[in-house]
Protein backbone atom coordinates (compact mmCIF):
# COMPACT_ATOMS: atom_id res chain seq x y z
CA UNK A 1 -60.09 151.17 110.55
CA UNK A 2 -59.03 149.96 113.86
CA UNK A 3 -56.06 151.42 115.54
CA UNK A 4 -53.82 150.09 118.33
CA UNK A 5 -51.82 152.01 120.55
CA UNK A 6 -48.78 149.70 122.23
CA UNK A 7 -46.50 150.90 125.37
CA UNK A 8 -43.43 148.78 125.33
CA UNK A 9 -41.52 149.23 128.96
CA UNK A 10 -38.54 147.66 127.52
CA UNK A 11 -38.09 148.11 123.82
CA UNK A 12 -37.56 151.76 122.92
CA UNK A 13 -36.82 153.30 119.07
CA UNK A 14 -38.31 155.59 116.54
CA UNK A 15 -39.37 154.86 112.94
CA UNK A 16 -41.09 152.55 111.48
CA UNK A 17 -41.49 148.61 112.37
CA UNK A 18 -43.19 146.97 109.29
CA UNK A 19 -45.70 148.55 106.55
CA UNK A 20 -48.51 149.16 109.50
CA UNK A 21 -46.47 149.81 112.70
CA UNK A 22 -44.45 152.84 113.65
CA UNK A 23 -42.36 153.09 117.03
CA UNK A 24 -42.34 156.74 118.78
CA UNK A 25 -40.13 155.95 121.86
CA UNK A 26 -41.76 153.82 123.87
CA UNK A 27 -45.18 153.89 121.95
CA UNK A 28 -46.55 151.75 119.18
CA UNK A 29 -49.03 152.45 116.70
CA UNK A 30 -50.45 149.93 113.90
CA UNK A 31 -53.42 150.70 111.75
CA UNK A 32 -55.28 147.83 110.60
CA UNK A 33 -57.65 148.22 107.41
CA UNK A 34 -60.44 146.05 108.50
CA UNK A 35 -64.47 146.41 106.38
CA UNK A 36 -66.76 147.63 108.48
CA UNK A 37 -64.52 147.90 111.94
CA UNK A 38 -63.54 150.85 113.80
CA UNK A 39 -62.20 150.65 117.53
CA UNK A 40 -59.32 151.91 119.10
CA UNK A 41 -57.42 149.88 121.75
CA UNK A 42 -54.59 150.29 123.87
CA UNK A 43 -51.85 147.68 125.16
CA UNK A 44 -49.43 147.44 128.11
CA UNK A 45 -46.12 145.17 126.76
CA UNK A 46 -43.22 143.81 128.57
CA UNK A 47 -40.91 141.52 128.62
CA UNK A 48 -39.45 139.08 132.00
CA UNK A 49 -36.01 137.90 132.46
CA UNK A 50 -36.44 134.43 132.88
């Protein structure tokens, strides 16, 4: 299983996103259900005015 943790500096919520994802503030966290995979990562997201 491989699980990634997201911090959005600009989108905030709680609940979840889609079947995988669930929003807790300002942190994101999606399980993936991948054979033979296991890793945790961690992600840094934000968006620029253009």
């Amino acid at each position: 299983m491989v699980i990634d943790i997201e911090l959005t500096l600009n989108r905030w919520g709680f609940g979840r996103i889609s079947e995988n994802k669930f929003q807790f503030l300002c942190l994101r966290f999606s399980k993936w259900k991948i054979p033979n995979k296991y890793s945790i990562s961690f992600e840094i997201n934000w968006r620029v005015k253009e």
